[in-house]
PDB file of N, CA and C in Angstrom:
ATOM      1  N   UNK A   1       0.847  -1.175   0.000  1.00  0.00           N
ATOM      2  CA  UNK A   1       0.000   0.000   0.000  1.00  0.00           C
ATOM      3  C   UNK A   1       0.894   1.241   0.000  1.00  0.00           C
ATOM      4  N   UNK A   2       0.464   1.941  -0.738  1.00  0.00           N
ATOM      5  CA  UNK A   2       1.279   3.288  -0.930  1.00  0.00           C
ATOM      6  C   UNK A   2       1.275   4.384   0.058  1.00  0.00           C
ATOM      7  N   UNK A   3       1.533   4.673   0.979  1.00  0.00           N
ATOM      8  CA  UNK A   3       1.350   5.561   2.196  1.00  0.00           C
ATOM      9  C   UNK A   3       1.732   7.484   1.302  1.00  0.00           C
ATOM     10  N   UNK A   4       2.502   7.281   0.271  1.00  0.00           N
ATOM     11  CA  UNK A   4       2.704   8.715  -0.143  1.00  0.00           C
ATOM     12  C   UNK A   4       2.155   8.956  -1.209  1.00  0.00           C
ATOM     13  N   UNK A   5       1.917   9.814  -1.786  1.00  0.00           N
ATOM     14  CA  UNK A   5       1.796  10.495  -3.196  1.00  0.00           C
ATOM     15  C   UNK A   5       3.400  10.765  -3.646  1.00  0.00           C
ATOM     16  N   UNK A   6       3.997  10.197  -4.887  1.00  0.00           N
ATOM     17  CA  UNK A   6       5.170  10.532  -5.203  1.00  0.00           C
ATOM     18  C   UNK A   6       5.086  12.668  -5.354  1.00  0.00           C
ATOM     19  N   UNK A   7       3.820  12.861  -5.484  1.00  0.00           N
ATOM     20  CA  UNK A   7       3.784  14.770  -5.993  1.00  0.00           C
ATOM     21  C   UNK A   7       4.424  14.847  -4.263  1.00  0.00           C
ATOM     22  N   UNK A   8       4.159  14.384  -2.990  1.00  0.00           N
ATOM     23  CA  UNK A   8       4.178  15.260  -1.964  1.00  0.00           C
ATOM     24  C   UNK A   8       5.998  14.999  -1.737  1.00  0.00           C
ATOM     25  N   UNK A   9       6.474  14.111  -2.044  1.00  0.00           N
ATOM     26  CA  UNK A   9       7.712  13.755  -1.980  1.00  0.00           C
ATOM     27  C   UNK A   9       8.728  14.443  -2.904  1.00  0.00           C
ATOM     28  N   UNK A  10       8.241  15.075  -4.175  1.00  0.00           N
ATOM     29  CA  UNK A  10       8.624  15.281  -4.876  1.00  0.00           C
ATOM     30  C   UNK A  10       8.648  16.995  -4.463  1.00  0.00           C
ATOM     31  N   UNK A  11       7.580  17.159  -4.412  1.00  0.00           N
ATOM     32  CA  UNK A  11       7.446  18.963  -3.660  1.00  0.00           C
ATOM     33  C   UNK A  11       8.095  19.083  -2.865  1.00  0.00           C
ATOM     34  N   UNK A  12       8.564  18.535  -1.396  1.00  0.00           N
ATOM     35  CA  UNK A  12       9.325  18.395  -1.093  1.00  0.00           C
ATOM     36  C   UNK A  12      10.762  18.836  -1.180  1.00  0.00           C
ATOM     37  N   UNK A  13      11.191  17.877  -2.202  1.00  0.00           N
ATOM     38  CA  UNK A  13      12.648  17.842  -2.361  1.00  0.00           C
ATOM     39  C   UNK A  13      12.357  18.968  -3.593  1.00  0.00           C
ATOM     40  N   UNK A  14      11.566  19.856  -3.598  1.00  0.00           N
ATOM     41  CA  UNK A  14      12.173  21.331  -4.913  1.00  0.00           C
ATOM     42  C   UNK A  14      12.054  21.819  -3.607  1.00  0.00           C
ATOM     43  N   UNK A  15      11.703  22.004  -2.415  1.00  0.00           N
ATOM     44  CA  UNK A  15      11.413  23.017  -1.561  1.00  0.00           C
ATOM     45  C   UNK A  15      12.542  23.025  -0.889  1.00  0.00           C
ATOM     46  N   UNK A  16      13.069  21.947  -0.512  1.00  0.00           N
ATOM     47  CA  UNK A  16      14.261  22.020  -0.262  1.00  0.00           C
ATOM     48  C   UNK A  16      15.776  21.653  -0.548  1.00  0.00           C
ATOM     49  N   UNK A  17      15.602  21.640  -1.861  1.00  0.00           N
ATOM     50  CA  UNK A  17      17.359  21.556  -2.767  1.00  0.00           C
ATOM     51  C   UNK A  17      17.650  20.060  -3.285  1.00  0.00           C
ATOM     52  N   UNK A  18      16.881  19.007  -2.990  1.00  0.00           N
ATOM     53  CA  UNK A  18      17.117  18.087  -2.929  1.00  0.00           C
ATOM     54  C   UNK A  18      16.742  17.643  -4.469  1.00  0.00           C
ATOM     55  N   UNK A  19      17.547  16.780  -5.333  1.00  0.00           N
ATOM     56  CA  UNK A  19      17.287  16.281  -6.730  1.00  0.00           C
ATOM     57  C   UNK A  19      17.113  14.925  -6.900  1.00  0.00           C
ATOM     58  N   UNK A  20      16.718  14.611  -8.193  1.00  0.00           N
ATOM     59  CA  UNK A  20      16.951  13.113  -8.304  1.00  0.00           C
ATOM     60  C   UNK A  20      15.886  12.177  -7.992  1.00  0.00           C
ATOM     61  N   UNK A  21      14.572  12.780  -7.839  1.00  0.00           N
ATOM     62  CA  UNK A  21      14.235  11.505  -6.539  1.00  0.00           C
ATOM     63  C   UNK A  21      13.652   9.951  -6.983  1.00  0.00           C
ATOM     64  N   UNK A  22      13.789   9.002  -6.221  1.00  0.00           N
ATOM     65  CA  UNK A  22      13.735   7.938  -6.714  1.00  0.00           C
ATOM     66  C   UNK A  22      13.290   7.002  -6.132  1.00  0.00           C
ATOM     67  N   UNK A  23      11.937   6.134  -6.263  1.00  0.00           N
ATOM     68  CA  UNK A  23      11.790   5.343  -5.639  1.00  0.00           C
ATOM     69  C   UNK A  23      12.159   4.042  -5.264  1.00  0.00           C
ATOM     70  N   UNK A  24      13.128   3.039  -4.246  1.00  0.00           N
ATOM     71  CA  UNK A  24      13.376   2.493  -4.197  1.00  0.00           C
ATOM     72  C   UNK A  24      12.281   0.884  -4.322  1.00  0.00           C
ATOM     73  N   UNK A  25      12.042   1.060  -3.138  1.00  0.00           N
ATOM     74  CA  UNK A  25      10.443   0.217  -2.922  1.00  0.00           C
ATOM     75  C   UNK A  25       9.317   1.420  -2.458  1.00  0.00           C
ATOM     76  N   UNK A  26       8.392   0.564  -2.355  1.00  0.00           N
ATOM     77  CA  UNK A  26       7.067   1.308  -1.918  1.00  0.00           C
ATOM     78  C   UNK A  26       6.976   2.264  -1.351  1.00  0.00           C
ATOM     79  N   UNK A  27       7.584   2.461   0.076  1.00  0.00           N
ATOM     80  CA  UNK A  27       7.574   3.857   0.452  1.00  0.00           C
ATOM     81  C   UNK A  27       9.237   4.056   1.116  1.00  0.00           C
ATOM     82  N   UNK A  28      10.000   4.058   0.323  1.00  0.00           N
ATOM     83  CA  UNK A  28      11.622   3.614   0.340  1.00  0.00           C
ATOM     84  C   UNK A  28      12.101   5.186  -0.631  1.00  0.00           C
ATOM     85  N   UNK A  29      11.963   5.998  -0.538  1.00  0.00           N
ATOM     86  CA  UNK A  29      12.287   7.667  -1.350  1.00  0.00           C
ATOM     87  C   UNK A  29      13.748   7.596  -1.175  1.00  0.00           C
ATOM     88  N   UNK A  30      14.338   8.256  -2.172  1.00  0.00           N
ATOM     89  CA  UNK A  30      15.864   8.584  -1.880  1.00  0.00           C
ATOM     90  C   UNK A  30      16.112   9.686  -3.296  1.00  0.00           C
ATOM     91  N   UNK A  31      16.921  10.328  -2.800  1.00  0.00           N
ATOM     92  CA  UNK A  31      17.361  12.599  -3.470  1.00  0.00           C
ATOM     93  C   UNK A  31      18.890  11.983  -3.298  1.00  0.00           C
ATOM     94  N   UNK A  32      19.417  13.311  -4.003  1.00  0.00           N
ATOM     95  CA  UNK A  32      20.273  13.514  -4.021  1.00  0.00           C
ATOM     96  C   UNK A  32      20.117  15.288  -3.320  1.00  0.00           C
ATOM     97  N   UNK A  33      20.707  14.956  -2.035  1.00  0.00           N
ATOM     98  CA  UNK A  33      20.632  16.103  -1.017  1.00  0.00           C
ATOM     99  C   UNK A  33      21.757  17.473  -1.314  1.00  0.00           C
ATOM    100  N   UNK A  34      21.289  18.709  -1.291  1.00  0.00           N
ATOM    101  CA  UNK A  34      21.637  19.857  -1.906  1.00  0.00           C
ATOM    102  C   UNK A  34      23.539  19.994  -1.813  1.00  0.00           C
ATOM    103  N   UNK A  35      23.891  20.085  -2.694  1.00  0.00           N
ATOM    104  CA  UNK A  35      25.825  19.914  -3.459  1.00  0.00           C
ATOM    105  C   UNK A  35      26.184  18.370  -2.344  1.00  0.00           C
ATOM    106  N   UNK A  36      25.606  17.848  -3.257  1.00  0.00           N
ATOM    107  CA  UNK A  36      25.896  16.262  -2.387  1.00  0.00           C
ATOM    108  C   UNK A  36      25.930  15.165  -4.008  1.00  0.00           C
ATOM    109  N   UNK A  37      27.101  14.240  -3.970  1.00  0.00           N
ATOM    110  CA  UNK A  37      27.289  13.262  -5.184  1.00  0.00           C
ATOM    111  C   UNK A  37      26.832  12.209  -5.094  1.00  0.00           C
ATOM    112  N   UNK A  38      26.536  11.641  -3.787  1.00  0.00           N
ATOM    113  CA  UNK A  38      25.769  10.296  -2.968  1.00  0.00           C
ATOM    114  C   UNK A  38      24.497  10.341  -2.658  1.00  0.00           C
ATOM    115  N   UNK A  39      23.186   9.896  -3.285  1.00  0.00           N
ATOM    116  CA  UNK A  39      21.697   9.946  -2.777  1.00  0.00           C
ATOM    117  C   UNK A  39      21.619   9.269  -1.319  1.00  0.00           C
ATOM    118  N   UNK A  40      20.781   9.606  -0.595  1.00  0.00           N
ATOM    119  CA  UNK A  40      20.684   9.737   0.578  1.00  0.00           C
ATOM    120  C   UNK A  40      18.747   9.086   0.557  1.00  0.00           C
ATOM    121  N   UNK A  41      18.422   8.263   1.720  1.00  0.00           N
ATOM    122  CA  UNK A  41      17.276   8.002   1.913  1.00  0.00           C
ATOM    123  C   UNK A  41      16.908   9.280   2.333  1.00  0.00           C
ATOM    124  N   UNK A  42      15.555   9.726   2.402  1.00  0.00           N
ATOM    125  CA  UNK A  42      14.521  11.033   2.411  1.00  0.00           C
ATOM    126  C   UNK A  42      14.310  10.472   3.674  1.00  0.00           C
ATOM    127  N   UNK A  43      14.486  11.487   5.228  1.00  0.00           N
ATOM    128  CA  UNK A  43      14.722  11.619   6.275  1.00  0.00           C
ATOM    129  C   UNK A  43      13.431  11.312   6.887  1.00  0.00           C
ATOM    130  N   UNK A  44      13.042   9.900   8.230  1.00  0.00           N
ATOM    131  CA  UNK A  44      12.097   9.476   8.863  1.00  0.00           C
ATOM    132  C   UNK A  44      11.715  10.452   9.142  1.00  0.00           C
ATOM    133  N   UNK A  45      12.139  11.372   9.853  1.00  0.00           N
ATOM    134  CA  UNK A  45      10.958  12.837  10.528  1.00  0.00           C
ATOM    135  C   UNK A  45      10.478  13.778   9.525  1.00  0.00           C
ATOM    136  N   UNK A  46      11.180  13.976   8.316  1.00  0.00           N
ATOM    137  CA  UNK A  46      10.549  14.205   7.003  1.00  0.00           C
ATOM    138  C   UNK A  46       9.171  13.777   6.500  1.00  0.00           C
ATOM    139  N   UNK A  47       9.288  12.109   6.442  1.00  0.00           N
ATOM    140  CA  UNK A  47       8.389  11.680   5.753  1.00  0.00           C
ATOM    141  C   UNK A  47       7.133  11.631   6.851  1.00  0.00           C
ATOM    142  N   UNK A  48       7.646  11.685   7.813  1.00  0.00           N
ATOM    143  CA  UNK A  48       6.353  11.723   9.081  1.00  0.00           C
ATOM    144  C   UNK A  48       5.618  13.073   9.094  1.00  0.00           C
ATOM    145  N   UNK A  49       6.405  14.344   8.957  1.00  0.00           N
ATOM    146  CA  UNK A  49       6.075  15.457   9.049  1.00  0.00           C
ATOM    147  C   UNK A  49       5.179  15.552   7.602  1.00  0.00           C
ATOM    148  N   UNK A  50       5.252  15.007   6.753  1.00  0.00           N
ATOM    149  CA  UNK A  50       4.896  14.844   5.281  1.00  0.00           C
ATOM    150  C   UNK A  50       3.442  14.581   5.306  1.00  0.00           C
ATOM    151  N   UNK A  51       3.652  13.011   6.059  1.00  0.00           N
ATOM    152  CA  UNK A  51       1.989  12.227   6.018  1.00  0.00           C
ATOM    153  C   UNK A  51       1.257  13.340   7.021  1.00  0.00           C
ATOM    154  N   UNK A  52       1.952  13.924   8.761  1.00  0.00           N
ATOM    155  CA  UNK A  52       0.349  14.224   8.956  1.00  0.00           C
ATOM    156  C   UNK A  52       0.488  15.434   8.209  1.00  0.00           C
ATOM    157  N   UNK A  53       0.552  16.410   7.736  1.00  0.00           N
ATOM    158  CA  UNK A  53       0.565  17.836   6.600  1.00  0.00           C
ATOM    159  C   UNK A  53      -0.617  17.111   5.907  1.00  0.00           C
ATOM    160  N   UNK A  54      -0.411  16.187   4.475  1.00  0.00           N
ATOM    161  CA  UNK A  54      -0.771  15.914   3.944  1.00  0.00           C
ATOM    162  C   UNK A  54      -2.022  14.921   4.250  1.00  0.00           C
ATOM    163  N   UNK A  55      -2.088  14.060   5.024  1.00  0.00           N
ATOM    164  CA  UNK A  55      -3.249  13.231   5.453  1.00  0.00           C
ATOM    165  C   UNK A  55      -3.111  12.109   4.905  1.00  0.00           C
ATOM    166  N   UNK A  56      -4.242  11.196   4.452  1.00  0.00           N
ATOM    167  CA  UNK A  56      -4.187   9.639   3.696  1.00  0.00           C
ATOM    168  C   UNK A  56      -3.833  10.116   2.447  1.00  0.00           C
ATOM    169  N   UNK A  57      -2.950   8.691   1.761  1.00  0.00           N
ATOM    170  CA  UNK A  57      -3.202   8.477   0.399  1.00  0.00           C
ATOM    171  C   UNK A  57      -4.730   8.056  -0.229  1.00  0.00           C
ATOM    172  N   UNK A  58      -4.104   8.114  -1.449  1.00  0.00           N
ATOM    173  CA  UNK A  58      -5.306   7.603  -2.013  1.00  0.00           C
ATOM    174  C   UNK A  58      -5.428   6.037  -2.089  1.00  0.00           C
ATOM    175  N   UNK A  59      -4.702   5.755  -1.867  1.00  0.00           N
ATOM    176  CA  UNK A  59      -5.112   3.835  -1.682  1.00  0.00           C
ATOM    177  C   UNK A  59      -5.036   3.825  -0.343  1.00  0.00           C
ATOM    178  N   UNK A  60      -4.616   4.119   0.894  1.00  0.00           N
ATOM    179  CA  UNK A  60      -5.645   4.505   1.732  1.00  0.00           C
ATOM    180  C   UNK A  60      -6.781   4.762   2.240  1.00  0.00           C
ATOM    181  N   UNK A  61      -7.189   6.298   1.612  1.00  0.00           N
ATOM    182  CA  UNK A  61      -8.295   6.406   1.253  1.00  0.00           C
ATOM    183  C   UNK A  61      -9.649   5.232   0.977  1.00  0.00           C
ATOM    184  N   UNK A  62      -8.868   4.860  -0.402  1.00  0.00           N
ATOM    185  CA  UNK A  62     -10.046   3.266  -0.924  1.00  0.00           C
ATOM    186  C   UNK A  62      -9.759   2.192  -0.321  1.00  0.00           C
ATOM    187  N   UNK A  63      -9.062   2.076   0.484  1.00  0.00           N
ATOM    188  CA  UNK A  63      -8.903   0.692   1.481  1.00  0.00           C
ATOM    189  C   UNK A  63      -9.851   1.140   2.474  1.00  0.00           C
ATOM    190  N   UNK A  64      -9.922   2.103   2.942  1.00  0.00           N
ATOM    191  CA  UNK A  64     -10.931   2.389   4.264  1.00  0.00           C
ATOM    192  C   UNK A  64     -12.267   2.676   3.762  1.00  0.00           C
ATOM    193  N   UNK A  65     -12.562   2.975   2.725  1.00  0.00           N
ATOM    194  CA  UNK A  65     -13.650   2.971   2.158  1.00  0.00           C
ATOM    195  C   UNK A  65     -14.240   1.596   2.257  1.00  0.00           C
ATOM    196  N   UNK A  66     -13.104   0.710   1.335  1.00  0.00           N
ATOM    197  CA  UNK A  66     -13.544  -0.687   0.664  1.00  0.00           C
ATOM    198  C   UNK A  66     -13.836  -0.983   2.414  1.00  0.00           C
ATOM    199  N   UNK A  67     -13.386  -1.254   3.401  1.00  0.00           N
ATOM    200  CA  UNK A  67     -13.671  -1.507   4.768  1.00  0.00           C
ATOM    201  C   UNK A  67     -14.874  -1.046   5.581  1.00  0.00           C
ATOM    202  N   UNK A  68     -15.212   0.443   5.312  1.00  0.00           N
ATOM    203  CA  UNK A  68     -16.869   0.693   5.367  1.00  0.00           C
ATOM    204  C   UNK A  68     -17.865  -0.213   5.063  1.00  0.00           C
ATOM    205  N   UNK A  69     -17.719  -0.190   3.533  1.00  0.00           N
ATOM    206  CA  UNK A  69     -18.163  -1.070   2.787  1.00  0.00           C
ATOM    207  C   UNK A  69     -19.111  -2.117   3.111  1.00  0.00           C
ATOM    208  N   UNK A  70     -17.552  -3.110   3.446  1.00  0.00           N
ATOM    209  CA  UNK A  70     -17.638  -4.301   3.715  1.00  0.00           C
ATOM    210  C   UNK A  70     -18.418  -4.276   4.828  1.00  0.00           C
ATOM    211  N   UNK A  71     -18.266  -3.746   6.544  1.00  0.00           N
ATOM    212  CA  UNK A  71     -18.632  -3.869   7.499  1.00  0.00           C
ATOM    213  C   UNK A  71     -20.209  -2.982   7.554  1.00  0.00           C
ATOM    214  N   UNK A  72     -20.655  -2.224   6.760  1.00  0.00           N
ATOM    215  CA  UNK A  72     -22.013  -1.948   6.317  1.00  0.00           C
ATOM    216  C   UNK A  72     -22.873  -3.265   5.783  1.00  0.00           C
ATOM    217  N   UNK A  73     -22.333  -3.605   4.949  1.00  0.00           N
ATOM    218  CA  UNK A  73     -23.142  -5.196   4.040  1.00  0.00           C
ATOM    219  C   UNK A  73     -23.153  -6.320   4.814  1.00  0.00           C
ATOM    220  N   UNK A  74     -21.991  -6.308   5.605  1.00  0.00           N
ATOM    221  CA  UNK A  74     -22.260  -7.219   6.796  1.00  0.00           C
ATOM    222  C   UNK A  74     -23.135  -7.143   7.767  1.00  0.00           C
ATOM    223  N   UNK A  75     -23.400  -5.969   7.863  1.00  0.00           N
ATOM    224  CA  UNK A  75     -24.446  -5.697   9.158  1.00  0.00           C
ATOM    225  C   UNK A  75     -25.677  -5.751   8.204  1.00  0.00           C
ATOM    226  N   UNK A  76     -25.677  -5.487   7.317  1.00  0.00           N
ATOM    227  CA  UNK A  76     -27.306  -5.586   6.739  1.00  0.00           C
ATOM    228  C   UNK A  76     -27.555  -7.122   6.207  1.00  0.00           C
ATOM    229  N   UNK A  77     -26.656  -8.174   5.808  1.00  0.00           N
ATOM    230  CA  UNK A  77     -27.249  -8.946   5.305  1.00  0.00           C
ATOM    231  C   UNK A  77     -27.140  -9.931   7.279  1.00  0.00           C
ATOM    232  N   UNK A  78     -26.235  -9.439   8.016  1.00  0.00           N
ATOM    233  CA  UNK A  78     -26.318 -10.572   9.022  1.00  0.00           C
ATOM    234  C   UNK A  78     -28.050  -9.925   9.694  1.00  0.00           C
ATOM    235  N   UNK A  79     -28.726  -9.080   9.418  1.00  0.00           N
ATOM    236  CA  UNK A  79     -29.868  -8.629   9.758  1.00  0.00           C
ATOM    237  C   UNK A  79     -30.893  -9.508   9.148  1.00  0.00           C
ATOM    238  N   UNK A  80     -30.904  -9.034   7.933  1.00  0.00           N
ATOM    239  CA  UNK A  80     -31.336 -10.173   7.083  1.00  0.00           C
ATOM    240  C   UNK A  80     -31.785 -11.530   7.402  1.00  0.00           C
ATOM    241  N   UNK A  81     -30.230 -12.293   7.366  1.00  0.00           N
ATOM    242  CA  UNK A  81     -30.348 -13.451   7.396  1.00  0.00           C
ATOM    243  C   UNK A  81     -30.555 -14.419   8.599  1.00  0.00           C
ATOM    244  N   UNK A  82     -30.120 -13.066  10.069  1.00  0.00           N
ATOM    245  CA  UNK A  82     -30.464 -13.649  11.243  1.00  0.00           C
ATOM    246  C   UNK A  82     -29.510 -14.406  11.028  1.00  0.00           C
ATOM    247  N   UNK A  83     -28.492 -14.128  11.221  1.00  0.00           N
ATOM    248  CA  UNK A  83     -27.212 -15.030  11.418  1.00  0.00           C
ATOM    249  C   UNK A  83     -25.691 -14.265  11.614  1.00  0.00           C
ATOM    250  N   UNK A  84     -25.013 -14.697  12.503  1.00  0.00           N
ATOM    251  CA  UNK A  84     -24.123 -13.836  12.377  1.00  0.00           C
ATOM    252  C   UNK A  84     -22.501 -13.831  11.862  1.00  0.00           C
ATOM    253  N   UNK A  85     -22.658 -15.347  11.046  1.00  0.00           N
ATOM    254  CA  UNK A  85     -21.876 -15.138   9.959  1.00  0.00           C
ATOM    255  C   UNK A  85     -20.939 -14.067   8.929  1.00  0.00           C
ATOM    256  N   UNK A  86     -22.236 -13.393   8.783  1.00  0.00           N
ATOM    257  CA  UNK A  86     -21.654 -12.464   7.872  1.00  0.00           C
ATOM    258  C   UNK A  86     -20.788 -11.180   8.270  1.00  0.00           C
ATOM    259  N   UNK A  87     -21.132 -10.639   9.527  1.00  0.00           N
ATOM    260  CA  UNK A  87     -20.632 -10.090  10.439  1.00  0.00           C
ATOM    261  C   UNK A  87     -19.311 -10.644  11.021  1.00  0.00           C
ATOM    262  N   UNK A  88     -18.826 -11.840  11.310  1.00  0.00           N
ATOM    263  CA  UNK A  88     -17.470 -12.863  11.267  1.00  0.00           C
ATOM    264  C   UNK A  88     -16.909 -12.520  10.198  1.00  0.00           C
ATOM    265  N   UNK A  89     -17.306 -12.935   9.025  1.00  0.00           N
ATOM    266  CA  UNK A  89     -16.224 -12.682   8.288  1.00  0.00           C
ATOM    267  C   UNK A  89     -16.047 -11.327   7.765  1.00  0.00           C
ATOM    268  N   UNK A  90     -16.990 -10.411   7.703  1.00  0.00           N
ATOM    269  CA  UNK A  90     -16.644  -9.091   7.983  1.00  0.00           C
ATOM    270  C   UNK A  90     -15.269  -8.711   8.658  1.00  0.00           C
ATOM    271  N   UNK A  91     -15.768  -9.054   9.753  1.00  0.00           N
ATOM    272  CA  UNK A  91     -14.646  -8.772  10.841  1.00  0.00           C
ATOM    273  C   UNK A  91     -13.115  -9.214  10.073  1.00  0.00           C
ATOM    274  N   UNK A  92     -13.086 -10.373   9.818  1.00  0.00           N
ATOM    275  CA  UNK A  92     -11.950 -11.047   9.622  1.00  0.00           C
ATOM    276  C   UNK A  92     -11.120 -10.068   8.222  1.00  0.00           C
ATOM    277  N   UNK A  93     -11.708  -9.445   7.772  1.00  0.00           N
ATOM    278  CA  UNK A  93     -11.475  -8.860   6.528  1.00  0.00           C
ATOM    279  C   UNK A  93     -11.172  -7.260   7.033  1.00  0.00           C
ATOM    280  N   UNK A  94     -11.816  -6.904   7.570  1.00  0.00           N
ATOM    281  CA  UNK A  94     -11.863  -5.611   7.897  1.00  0.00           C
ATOM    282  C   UNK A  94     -10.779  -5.595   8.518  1.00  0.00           C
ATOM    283  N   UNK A  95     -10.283  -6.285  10.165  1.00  0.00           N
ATOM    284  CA  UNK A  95      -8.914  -6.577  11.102  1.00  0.00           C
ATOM    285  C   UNK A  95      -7.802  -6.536   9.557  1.00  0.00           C
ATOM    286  N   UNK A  96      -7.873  -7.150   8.769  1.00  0.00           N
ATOM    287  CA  UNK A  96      -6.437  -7.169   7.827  1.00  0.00           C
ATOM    288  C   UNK A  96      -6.645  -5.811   7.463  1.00  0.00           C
ATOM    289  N   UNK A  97      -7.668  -4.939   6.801  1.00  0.00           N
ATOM    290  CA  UNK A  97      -7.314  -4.106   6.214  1.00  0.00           C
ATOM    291  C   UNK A  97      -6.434  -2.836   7.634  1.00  0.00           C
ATOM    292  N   UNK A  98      -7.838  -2.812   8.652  1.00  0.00           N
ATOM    293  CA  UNK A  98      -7.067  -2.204   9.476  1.00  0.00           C
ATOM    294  C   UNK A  98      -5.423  -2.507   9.914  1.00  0.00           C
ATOM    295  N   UNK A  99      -5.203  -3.403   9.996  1.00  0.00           N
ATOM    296  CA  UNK A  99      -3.822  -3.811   9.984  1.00  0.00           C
ATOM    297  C   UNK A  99      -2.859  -3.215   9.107  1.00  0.00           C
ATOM    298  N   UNK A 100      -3.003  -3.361   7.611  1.00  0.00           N
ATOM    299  CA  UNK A 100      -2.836  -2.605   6.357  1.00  0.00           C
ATOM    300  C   UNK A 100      -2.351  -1.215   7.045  1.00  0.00           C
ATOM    301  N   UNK A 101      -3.094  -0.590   7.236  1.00  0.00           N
ATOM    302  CA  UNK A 101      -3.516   0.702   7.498  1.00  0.00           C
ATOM    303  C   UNK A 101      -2.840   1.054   8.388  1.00  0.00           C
ATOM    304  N   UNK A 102      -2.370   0.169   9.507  1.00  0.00           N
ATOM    305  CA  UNK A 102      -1.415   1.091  10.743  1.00  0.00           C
ATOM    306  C   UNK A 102      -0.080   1.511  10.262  1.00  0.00           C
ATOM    307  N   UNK A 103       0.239   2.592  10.974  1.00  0.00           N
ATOM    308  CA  UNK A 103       1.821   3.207  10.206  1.00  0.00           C
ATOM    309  C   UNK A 103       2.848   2.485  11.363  1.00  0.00           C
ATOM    310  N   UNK A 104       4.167   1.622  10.423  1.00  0.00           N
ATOM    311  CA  UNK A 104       4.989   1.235  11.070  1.00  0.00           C
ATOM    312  C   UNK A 104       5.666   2.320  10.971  1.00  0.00           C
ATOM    313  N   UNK A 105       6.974   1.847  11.632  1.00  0.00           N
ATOM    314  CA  UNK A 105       8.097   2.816  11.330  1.00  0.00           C
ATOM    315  C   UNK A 105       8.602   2.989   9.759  1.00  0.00           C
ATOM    316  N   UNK A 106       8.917   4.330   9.383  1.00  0.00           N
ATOM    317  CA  UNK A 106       9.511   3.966   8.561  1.00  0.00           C
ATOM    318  C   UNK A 106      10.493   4.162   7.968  1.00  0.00           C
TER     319      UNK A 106
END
């Protein structure tokens, strides 16, 4: 899951001197930091200060949606059906996405 927008990473590094930028893995950024010949990973308190400024991504965003979703249709069909099945596996689906969704370190 993509935790950044490459635009906010990228704004960023014009704002502050930094060139080059490049994604390693998923949310793995690395510049070439201002009269510097060696790229450098894009700084943990950076990218933290980044996300809350900026808020969710957009696959974010549609992961917590798709998780509404899900845990809405669950409650209406376990109504329904008088059973609470559907609501279980709700759950079970929803716990991964939330999981998804928590910020490790990064």
């Amino acid at each position: 899951m993509k935790r950044f927008r490459d635009e906010w990473i990228d704004e960023w590094c014009q704002e502050n001197g930094w060139t080059d930028l490049f994604v390693e893995r998923c949310c793995n950024y690395w510049a070439f930091p201002p009269s510097s010949v060696m790229p450098l990973p894009i700084p943990n308190d950076t990218l933290r200060a980044i996300k809350n400024a900026k808020g969710m991504s957009d696959d974010e965003k549609s992961w917590t949606f798709a998780a509404i979703a899900i845990s809405c249709l669950a409650s209406i069909f376990s109504f329904i059906l008088r059973n609470p099945l559907p609501i279980t596996c709700a759950f079970g689906c929803v716990a991964f996405i939330v999981g998804q969704l928590e910020i490790e370190e990064f």
